[in-house]
Protein backbone atom coordinates (compact mmCIF):
# COMPACT_ATOMS: atom_id res chain seq x y z
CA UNK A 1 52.87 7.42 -51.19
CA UNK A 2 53.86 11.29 -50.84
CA UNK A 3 50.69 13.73 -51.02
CA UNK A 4 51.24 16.21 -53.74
CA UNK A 5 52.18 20.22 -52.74
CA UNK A 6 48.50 21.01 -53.91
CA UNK A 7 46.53 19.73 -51.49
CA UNK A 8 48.49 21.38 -48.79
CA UNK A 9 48.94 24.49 -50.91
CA UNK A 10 44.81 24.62 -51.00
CA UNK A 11 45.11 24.38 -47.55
CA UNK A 12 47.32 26.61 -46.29
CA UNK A 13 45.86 28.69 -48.43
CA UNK A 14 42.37 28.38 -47.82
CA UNK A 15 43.66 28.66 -43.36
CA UNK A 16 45.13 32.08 -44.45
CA UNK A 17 42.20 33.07 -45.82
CA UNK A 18 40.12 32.43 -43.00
CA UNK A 19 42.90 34.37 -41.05
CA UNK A 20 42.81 37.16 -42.85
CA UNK A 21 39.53 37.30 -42.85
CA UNK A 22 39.68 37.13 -39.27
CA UNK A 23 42.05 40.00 -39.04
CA UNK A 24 39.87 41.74 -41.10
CA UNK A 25 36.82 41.42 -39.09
CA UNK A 26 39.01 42.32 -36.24
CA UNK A 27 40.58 45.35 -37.74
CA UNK A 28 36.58 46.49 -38.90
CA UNK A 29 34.95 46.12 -35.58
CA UNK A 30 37.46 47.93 -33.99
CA UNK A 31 37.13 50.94 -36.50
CA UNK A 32 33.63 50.66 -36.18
CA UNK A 33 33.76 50.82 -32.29
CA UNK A 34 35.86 53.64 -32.90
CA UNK A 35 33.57 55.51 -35.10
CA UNK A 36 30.54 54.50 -32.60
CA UNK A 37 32.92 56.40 -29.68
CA UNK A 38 34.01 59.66 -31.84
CA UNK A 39 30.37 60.09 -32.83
CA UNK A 40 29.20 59.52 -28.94
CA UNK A 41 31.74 62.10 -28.15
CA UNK A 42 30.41 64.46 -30.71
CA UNK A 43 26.96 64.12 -30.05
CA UNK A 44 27.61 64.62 -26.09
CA UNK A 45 29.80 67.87 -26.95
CA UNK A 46 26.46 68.73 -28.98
CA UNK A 47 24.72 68.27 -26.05
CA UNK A 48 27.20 70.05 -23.43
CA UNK A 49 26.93 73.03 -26.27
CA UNK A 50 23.75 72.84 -26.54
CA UNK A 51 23.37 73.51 -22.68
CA UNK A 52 25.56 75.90 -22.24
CA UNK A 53 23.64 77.84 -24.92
CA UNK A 54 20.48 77.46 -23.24
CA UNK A 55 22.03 78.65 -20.11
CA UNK A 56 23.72 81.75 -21.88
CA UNK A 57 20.00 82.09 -23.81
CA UNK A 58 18.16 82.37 -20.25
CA UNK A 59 21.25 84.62 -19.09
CA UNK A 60 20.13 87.33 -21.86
CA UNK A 61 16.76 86.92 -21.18
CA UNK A 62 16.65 87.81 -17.54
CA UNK A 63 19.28 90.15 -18.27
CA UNK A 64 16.39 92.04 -20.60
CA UNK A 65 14.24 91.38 -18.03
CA UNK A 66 16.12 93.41 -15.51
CA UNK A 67 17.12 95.70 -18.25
CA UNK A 68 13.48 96.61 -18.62
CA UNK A 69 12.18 96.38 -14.71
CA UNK A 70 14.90 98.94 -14.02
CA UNK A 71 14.27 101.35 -16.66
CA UNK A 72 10.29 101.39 -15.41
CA UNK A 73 11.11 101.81 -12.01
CA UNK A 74 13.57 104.63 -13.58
CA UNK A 75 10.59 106.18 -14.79
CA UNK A 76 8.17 105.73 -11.94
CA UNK A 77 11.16 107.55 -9.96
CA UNK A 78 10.99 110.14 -12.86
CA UNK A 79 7.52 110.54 -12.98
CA UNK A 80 7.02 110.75 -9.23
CA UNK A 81 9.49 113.01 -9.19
CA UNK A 82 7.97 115.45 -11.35
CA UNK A 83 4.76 114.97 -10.16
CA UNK A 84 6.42 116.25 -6.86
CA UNK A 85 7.93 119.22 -8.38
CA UNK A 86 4.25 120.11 -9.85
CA UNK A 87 3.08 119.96 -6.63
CA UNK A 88 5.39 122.85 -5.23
CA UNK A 89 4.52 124.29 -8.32
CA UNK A 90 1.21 124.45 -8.08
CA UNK A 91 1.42 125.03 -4.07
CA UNK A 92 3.42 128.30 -4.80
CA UNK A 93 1.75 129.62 -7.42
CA UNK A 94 -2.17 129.16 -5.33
CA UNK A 95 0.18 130.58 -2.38
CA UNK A 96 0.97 133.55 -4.92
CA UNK A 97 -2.78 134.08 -5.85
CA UNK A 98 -3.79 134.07 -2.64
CA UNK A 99 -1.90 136.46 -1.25
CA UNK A 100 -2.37 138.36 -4.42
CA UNK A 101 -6.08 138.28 -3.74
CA UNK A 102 -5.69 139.42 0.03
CA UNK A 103 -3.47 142.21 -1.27
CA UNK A 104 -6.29 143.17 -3.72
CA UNK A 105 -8.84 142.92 -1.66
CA UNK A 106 -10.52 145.86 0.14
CA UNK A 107 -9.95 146.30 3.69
CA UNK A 108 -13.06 144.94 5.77
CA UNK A 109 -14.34 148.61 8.13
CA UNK A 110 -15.15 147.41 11.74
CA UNK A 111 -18.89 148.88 11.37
């Protein structure tokens, strides 16, 4: 007896199915363990940004730092400076009075 076309229809039907599903399965993983990669990559660029923003971050701030340590020692310099110049100031214009005041001054008379 000769098996009907049906049967083996069903079958080969239902073996492509399972094929394709298969193939499917095969297609999704693989897009999935590409998606899974892409985002790893992202998320370590993130990371490699997010360093390199930190380091430019601490860059700026020591940068101020400096900024500001030089600009007081600036003005120490400046201050000490003119503290200096008040000094001689001061030194010439007691040398002045004194010798103003010895000028002024009557003559001592051997007795």
């Amino acid at each position: 007896m000769i098996e009907p076309d049906k049967p083996s229809k069903k079958k080969d039907h239902i073996k492509f199915d399972e094929e394709e599903a298969l193939r499917l399965q095969v297609k999704f993983d693989e897009e999935d363990r590409l998606a899974r990669e892409k985002a790893q990559q992202v998320e370590e660029a993130n990371i490699a940004w997010d360093d390199i923003q930190a380091k430019i971050d601490a860059d700026y701030q020591l940068a101020e730092r400096l900024q500001a340590q030089e600009q007081q020692e600036l003005t120490i310099k400046e201050k000490s400076t003119l503290f200096v110049q008040l000094l001689e100031k001061r030194k010439k214009h007691f040398a002045a009075k004194i010798a103003e005041e010895k000028r002024n001054r009557p003559p001592i008379r051997a007795q």
